[in-house]
Protein backbone atom coordinates (compact mmCIF):
# COMPACT_ATOMS: atom_id res chain seq x y z
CA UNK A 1 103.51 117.13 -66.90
CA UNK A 2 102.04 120.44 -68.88
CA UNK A 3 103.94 122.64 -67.39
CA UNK A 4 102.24 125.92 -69.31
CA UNK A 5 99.50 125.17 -67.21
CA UNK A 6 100.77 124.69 -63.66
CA UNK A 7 102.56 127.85 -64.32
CA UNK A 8 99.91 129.83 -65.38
CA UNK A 9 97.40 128.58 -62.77
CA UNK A 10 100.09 129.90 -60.04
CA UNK A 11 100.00 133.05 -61.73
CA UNK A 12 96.28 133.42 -61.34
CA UNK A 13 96.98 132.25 -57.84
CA UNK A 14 99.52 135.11 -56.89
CA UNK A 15 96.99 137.48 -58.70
CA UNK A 16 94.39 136.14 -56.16
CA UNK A 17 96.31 136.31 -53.23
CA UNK A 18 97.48 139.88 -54.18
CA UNK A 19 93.95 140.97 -54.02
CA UNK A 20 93.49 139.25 -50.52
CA UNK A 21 96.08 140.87 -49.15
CA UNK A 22 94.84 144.42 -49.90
CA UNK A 23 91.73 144.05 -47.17
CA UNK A 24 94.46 143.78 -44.19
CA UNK A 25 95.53 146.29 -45.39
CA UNK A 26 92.92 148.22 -45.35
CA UNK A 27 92.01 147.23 -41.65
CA UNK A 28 95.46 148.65 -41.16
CA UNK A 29 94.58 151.50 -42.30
CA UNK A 30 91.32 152.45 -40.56
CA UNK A 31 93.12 151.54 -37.47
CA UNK A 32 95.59 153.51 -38.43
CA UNK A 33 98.70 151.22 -37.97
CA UNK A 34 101.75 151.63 -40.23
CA UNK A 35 101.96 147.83 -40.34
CA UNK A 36 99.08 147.23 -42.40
CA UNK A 37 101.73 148.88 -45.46
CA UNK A 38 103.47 145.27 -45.59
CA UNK A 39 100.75 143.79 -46.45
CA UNK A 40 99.97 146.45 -49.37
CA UNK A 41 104.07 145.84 -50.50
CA UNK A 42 103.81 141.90 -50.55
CA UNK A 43 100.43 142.08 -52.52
CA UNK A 44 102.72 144.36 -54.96
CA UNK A 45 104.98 141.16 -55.14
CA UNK A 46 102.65 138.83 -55.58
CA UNK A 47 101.08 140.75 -58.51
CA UNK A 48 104.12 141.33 -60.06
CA UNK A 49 105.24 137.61 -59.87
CA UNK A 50 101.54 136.38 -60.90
CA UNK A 51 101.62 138.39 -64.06
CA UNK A 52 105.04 137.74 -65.39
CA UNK A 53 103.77 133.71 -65.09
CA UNK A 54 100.41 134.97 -66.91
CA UNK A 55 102.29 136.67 -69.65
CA UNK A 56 102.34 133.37 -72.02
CA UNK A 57 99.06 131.93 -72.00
CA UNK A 58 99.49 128.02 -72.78
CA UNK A 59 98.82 126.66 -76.22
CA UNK A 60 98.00 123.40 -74.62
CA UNK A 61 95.44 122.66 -72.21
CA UNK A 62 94.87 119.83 -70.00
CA UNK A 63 94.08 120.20 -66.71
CA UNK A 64 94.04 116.58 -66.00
CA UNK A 65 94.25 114.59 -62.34
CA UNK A 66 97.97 114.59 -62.14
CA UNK A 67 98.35 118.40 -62.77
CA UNK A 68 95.46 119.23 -60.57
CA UNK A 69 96.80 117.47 -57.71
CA UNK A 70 100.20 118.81 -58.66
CA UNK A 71 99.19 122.78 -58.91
CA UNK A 72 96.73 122.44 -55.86
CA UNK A 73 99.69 121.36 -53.55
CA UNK A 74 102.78 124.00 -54.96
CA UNK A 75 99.82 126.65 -55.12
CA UNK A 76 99.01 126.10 -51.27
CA UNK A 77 103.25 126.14 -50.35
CA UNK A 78 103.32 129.63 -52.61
CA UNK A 79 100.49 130.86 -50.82
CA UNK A 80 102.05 129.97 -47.88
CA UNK A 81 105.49 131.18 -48.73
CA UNK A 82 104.42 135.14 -49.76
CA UNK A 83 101.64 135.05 -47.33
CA UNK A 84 104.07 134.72 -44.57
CA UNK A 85 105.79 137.84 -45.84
CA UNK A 86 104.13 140.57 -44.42
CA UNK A 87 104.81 139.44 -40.83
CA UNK A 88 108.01 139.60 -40.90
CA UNK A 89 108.19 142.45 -42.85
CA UNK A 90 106.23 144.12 -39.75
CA UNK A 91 108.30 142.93 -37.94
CA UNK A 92 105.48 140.94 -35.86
CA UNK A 93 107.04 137.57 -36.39
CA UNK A 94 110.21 138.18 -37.02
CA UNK A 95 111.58 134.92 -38.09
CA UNK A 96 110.45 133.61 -41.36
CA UNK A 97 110.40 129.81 -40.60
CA UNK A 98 107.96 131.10 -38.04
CA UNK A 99 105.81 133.10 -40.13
CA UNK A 100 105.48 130.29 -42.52
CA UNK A 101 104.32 128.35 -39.99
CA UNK A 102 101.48 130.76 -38.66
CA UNK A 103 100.34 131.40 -42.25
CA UNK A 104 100.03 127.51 -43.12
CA UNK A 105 98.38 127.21 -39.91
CA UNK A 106 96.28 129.48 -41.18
CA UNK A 107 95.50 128.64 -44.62
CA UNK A 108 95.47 124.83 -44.26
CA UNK A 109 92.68 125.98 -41.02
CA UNK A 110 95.28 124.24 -38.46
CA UNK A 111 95.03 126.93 -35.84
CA UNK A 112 98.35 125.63 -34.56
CA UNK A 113 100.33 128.60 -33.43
CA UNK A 114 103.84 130.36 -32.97
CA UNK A 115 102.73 133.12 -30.66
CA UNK A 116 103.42 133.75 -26.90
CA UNK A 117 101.15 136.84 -27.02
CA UNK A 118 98.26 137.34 -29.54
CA UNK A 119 96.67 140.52 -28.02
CA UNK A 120 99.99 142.46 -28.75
CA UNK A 121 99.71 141.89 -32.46
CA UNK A 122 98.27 144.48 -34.78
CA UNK A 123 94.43 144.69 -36.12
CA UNK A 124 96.29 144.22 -39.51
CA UNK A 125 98.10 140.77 -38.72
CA UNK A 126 95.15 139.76 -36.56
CA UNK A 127 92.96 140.32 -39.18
CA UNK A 128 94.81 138.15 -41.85
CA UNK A 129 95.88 135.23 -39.66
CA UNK A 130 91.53 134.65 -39.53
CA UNK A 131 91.07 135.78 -42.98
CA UNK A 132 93.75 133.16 -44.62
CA UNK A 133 90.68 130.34 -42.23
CA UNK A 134 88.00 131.70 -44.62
CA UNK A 135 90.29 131.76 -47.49
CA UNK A 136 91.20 127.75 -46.97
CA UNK A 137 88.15 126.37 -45.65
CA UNK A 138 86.71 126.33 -48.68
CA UNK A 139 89.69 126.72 -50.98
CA UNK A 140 91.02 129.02 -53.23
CA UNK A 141 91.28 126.60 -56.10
CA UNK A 142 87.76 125.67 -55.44
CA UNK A 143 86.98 129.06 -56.51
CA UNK A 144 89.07 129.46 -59.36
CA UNK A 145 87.72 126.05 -60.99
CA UNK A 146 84.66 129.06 -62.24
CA UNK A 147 87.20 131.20 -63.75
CA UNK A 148 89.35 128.74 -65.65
CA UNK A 149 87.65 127.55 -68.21
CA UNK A 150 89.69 128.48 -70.90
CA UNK A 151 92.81 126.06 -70.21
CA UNK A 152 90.41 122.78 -71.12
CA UNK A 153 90.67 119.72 -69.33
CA UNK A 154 88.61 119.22 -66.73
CA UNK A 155 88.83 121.90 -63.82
CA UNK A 156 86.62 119.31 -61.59
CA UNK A 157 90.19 117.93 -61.00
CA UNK A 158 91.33 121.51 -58.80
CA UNK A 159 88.31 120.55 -56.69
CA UNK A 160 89.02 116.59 -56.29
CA UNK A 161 92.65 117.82 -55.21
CA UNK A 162 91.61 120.51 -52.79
CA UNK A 163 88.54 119.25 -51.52
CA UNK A 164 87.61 116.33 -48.84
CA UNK A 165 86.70 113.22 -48.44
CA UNK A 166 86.83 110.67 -50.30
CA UNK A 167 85.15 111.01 -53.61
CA UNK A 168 84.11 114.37 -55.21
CA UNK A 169 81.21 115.08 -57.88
CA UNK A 170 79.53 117.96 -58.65
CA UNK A 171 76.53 118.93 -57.05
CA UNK A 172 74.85 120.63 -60.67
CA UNK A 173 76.43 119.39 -63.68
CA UNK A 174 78.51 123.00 -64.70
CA UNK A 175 81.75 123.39 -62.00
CA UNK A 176 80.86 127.23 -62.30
CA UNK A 177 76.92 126.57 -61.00
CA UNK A 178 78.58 123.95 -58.04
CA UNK A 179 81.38 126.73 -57.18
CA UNK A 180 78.59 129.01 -56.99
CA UNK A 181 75.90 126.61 -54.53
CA UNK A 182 79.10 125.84 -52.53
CA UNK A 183 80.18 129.48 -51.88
CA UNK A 184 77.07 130.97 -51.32
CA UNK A 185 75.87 128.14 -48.72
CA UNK A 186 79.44 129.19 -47.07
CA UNK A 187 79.58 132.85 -46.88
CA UNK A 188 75.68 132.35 -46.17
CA UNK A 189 76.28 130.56 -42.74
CA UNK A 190 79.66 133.62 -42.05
CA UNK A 191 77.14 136.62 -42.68
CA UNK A 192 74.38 134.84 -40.39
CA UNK A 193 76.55 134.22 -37.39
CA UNK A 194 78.54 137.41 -38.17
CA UNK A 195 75.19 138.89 -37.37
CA UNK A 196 74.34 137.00 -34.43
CA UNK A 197 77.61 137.58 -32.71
CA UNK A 198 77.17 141.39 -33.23
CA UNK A 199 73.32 141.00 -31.61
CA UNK A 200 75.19 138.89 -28.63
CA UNK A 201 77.50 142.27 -27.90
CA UNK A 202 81.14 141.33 -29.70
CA UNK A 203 82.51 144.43 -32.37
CA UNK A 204 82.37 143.93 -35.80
CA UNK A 205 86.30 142.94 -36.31
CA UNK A 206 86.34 140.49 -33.65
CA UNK A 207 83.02 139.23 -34.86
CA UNK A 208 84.51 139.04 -38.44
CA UNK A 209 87.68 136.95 -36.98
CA UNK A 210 85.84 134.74 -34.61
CA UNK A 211 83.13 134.08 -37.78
CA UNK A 212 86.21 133.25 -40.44
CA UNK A 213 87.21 130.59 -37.82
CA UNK A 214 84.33 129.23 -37.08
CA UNK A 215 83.04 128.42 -40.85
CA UNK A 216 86.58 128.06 -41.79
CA UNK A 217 87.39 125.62 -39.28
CA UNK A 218 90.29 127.23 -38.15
CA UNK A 219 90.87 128.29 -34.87
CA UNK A 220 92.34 131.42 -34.93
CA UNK A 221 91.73 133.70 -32.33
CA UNK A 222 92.28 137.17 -30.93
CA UNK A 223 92.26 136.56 -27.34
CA UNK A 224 95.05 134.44 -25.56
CA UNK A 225 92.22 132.49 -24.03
CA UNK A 226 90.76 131.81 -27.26
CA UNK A 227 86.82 132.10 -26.22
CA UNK A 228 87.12 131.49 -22.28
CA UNK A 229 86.40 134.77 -21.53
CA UNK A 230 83.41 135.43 -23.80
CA UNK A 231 79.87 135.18 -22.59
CA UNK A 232 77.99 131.67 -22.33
CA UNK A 233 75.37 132.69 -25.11
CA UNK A 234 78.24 133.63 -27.38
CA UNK A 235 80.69 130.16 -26.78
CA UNK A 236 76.65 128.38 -27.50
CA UNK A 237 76.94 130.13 -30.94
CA UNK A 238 79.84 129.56 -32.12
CA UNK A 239 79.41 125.80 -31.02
CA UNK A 240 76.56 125.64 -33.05
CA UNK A 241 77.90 127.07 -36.16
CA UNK A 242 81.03 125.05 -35.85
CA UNK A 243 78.86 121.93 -35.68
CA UNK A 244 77.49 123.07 -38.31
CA UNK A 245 80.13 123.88 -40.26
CA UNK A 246 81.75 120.37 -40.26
CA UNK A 247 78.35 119.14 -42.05
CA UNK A 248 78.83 117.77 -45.84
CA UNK A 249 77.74 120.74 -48.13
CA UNK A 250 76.24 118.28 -49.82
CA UNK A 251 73.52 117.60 -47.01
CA UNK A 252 72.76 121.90 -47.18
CA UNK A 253 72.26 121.39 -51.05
CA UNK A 254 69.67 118.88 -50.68
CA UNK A 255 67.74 120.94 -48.32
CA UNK A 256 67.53 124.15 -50.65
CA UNK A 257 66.11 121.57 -53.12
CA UNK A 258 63.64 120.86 -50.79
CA UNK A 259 64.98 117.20 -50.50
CA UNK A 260 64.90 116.86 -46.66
CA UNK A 261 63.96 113.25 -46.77
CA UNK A 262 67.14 112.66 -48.56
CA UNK A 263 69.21 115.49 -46.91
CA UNK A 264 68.33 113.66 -43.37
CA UNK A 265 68.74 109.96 -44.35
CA UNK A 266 72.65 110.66 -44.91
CA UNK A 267 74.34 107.95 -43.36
CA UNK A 268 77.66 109.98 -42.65
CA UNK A 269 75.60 113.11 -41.06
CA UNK A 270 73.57 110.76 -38.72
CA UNK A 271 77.29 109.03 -37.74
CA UNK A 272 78.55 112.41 -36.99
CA UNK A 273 75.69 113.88 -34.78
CA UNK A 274 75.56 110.49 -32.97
CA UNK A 275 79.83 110.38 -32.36
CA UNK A 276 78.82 114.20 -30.90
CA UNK A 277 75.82 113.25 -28.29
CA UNK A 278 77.77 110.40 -27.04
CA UNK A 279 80.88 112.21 -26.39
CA UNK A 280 79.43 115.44 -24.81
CA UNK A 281 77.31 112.84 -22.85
CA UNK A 282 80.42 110.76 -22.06
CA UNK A 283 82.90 113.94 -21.08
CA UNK A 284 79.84 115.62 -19.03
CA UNK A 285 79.30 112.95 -17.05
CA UNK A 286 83.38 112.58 -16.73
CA UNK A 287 83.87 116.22 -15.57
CA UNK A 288 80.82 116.37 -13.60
CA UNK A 289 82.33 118.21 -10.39
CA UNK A 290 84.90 119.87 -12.31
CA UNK A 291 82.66 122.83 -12.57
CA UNK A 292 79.75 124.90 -10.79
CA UNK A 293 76.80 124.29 -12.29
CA UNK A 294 75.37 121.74 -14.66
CA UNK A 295 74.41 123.82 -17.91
CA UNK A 296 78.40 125.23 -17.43
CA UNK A 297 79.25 121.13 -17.53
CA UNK A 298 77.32 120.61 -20.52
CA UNK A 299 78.40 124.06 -22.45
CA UNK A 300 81.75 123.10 -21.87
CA UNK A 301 82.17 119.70 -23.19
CA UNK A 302 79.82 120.47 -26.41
CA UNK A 303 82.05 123.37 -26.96
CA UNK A 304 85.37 121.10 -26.58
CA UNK A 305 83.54 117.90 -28.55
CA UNK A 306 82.94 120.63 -31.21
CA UNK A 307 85.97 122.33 -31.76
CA UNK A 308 87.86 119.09 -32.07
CA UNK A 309 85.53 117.08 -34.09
CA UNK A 310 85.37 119.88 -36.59
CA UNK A 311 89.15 120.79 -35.95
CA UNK A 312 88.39 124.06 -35.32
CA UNK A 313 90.93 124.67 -32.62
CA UNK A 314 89.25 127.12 -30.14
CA UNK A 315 88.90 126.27 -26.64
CA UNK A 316 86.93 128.06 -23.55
CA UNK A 317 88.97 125.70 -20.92
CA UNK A 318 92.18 123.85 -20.44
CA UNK A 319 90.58 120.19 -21.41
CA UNK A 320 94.61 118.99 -20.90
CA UNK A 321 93.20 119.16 -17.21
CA UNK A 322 90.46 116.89 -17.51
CA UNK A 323 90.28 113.28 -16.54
CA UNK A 324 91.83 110.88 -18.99
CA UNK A 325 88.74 109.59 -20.01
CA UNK A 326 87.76 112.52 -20.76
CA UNK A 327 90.79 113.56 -23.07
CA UNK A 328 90.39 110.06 -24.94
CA UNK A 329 87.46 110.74 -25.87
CA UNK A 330 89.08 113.93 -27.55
CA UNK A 331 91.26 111.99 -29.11
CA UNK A 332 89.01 109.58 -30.86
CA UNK A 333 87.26 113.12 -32.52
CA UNK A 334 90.18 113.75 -33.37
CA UNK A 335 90.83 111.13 -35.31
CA UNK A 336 87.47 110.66 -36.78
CA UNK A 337 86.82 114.41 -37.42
CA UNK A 338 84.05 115.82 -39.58
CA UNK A 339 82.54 114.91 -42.91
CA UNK A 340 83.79 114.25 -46.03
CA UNK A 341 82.89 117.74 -48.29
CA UNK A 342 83.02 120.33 -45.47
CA UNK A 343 85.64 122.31 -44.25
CA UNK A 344 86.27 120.14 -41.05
CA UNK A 345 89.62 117.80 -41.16
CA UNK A 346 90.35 114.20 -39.41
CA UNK A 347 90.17 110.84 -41.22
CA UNK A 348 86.55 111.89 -42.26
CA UNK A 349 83.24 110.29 -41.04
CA UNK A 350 82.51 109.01 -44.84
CA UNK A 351 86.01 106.79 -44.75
CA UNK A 352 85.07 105.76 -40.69
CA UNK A 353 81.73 104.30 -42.25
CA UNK A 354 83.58 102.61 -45.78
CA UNK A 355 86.64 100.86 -43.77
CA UNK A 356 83.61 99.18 -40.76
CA UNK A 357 81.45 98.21 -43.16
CA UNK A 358 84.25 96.80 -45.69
CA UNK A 359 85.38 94.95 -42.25
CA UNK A 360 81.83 93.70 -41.23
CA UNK A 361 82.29 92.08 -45.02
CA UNK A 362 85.23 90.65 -44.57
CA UNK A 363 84.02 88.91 -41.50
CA UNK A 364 81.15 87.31 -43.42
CA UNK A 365 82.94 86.43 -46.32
CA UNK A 366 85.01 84.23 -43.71
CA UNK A 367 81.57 82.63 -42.18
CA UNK A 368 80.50 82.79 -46.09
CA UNK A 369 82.86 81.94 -48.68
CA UNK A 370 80.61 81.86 -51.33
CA UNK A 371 78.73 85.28 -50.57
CA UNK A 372 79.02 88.31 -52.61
CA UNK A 373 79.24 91.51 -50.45
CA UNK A 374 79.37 94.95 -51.78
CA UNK A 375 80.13 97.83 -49.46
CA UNK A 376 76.82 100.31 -49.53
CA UNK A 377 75.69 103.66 -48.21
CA UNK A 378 73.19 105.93 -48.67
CA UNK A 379 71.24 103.04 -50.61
CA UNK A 380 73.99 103.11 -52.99
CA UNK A 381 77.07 100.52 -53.80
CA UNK A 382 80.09 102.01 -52.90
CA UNK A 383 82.78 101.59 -55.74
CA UNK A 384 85.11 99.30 -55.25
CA UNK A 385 87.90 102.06 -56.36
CA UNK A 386 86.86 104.29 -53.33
CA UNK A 387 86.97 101.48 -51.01
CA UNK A 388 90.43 100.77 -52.43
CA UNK A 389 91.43 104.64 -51.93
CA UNK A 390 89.99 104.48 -48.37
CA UNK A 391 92.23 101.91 -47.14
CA UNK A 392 95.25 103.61 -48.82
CA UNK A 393 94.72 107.05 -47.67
CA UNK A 394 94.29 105.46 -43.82
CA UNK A 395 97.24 103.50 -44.48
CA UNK A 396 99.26 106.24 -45.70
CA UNK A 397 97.94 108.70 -43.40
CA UNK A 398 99.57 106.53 -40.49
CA UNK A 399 102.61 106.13 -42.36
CA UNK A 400 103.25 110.01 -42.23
CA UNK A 401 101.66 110.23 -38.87
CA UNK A 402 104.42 107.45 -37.74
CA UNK A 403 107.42 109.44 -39.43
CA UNK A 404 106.56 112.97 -38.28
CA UNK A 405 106.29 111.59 -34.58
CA UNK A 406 109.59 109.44 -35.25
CA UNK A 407 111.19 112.90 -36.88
CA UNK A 408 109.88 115.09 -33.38
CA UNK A 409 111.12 113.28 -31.17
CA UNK A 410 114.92 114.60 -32.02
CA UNK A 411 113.43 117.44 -30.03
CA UNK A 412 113.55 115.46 -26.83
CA UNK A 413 110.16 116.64 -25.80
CA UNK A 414 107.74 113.38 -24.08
CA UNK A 415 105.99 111.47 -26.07
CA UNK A 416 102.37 112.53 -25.42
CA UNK A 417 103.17 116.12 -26.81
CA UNK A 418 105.48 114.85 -30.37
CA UNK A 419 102.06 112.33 -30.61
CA UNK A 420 99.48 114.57 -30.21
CA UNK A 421 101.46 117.72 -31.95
CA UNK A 422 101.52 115.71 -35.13
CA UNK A 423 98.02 114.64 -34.36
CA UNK A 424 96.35 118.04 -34.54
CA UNK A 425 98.34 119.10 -37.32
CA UNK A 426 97.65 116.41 -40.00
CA UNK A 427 94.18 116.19 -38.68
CA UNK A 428 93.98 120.43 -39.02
CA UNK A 429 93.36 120.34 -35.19
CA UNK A 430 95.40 123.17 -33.39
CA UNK A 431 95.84 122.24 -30.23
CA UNK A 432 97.08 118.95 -28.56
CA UNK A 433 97.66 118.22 -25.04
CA UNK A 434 100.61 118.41 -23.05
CA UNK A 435 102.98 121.29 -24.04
CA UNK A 436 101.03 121.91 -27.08
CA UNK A 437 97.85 122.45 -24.74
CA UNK A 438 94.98 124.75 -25.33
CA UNK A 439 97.10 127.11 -23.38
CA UNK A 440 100.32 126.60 -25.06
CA UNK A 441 101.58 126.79 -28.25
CA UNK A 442 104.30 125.60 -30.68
CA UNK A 443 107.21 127.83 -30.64
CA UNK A 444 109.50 125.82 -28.51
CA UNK A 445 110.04 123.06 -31.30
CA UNK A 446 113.36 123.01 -33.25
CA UNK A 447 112.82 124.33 -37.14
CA UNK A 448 113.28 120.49 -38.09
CA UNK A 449 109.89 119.92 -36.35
CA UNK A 450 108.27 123.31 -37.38
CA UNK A 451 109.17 121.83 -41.27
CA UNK A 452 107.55 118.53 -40.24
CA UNK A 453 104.66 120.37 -38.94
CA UNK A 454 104.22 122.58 -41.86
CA UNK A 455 104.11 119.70 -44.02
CA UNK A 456 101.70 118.07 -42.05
CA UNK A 457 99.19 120.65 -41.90
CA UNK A 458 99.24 121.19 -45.57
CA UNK A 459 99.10 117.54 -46.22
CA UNK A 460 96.30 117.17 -44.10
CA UNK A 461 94.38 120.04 -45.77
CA UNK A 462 95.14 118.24 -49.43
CA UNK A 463 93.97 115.13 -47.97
CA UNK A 464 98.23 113.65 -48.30
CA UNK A 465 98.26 112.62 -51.98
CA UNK A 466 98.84 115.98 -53.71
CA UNK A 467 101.88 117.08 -51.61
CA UNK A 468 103.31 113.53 -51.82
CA UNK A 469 102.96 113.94 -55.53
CA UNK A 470 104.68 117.08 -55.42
CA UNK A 471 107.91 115.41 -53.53
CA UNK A 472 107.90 112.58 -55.53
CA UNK A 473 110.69 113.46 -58.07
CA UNK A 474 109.29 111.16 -61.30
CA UNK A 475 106.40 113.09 -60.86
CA UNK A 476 108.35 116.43 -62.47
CA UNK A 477 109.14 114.21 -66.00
CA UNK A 478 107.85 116.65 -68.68
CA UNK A 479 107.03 113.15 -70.22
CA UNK A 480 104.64 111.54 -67.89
């Protein structure tokens, strides 16, 4: 393990987050709330800590897989850890366990939350529990694979640990030109339904926090009905951009090369928009009389297929109320979620496609003994590496999903809410059903399951294998 360069990595990360922190801040102040000062003090501490780990710069580089995966998942606890600080400095979640929670929630674009009462926090806190969505969705490390060139190695190993899916390449061959395509398709798509939602009537700050996530995936809102009691034109926009927002970036790079032909003939985007007409088909015709009119029907289930497909975590109705068809249906989104290289969570649509087709072979090898099969998409052959990976990433992804339930249930709460708490957590979700409903929220579990949870969301985020790395105690050995 190179420790010079974890440690100085972290640094730049503290450095990072201390300049994040300064724009609630400044929201604080143009609102004029005395709050918005903790944020200003812990960006003071995270400065301070981030240069004293810059102050040796390491003599050896190497940025290889195992210290990528290992400085991704301790640089997405610190964040975490300091981000939390500021809201219990103001006092707005007092409790620290619970502040760590929110702020995870927030970074790892969960939208799980501790709060009884959003609409009595400040603009400040408000304003950085949405920010920390657009900070994760596309990652920090992401960004910071342009601006660390200098340690060697290969940097394309911070994206492979923060990003999704199953496989990562770059899109251009320079990280710094792919960080660059990536970000600008992402803040593109924020600005343009930033815009929109300011034509449709909403203020600029709750257009900014309802925009950071949507594109972030996140969730976070600044109503306690999340979007129920916005206009029907408005909960139609954010659908859309939330749809859109679980698309592989890759699919939006092909089309500003002008490759639509190839953009279109992905087999993972045509799987995801099919899995989203069925089930808002499905759930409409499920909920038929549940509401007035038809076009309400409709609006409503696309909205609920498309915040849980993309685990985006808003809602504009209490789907814990619908049929249990209905909330099936939810579940199986949840499980599949989005594609693999956006900033949507869930087993990925890319991994749904590799483990059915490496089934469908299995079953002919058994009519066929003799045949040679190879797994394909897109026209290609899928390595047999990635298949492998596939299968253990499901495998241990219902491993944890198995423990966390097993570890919730000391709560004593039913069954339904441990299953489907742990559900939207490690899938980046937000809500489940039950008593961790679209209407409720997650304060009531015991700090035992809050830890659980926290690990789970951040897990989730890293796609598992980073944070296991990180609490896997040979993986420390300077010597390895």
């Amino acid at each position: 393990m190179n420790y010079g360069v974890v440690f100085y990595i972290l640094g730049w990360i503290l450095k990072s987050e201390a300049i994040f922190l300064v724009f609630p801040f400044i929201v604080g102040f143009i609102y004029g709330e005395n709050q918005g000062f903790s944020f200003l003090i812990t960006a003071g501490i995270c400065l301070v800590c981030g240069v004293l780990l810059n102050i040796k710069k390491p003599k050896k580089g190497g940025l290889y897989l195992k210290e990528g995966f290992f400085v991704v998942a301790l640089g997405w606890i610190i964040m975490s850890c300091f981000g939390a600080i500021p809201f219990v400095m103001s006092g707005e979640i007092p409790r620290y366990i619970d502040a760590v929670f929110e702020t995870a929630s927030g970074f790892s674009t969960t939208g799980a939350t501790i709060l009884t009462d959003v609409e009595a926090m400040c603009h400040a806190c408000l304003f950085w529990r949405s920010f920390t969505h657009l900070l994760g969705g596309m990652g920090v490390f992401v960004f910071l694979s342009a601006l660390l060139p200098m340690l060697g190695g290969n940097t394309l190993n911070l994206m492979k640990a923060e990003s999704t899916g199953p496989s990562v390449d770059k899109l251009v061959p320079r990280i710094k030109d792919t960080v660059k395509i990536l970000y600008t398709v992402y803040l593109a798509m924020g600005a343009v339904e930033c815009i929109i939602l300011l034509i449709c009537g909403m203020d600029l700050f709750e257009s900014l926090c309802t925009t950071f996530g949507t594109i972030g995936t996140g969730g976070f809102g600044i109503r306690n009905d999340s979007l129920a009691s916005l206009s029907p034109t408005i909960q139609w926009v954010v659908t859309i951009f939330m749809i859109l927002s679980g698309v592989n970036y890759s699919m939006y790079f092909l089309i500003l090369r002008k490759k639509f032909k190839q953009a279109l003939s992905m087999e993972e985007i045509r799987l995801y928009f099919i899995v989203i007409l069925i089930s808002i088909v499905a759930i409409s015709v499920n909920i038929w009389n549940m509401y007035p009119t038809a076009s309400e029907t409709i609006r409503t289930a696309a909205f609920q297929v498309g915040t849980l497909i993309t685990s985006t975590g808003f809602a504009t109705t209490d789907f814990d109320l619908w049929p249990a068809f209905s909330k099936m249906v939810l579940i199986l989104c949840m499980f599949m979620g989005a594609c693999a290289g956006s900033t949507g969570g869930g087993l990925k649509m890319s991994r749904i496609l590799i483990l059915w087709k490496s089934i469908r072979n299995e079953i002919k090898n058994l009519i066929h003994p003799r045949s040679v099969t190879k797994v394909r998409m897109d026209g290609g052959v899928i390595a047999p590496e990635t298949v492998h990976s596939t299968c253990v990433y499901v495998a241990v992804f219902f491993v944890i999903f198995g423990v966390s339930t097993l570890l919730l249930s000391l709560d004593g709460h039913d069954f339904t809410t441990n299953f489907t708490a742990v559900l939207a957590t490690l899938n980046n979700m937000g809500p489940g059903f039950n008593k961790v409903g679209p209407t409720c929220n997650f304060a009531f579990f015991s700090d035992l399951s809050k830890l659980t949870l926290i690990f789970d969301m951040l897990a989730g985020r890293l796609e598992l294998l980073p944070l296991l790395l990180v609490i896997t105690p040979k993986s420390w050995r300077k010597n390895l």
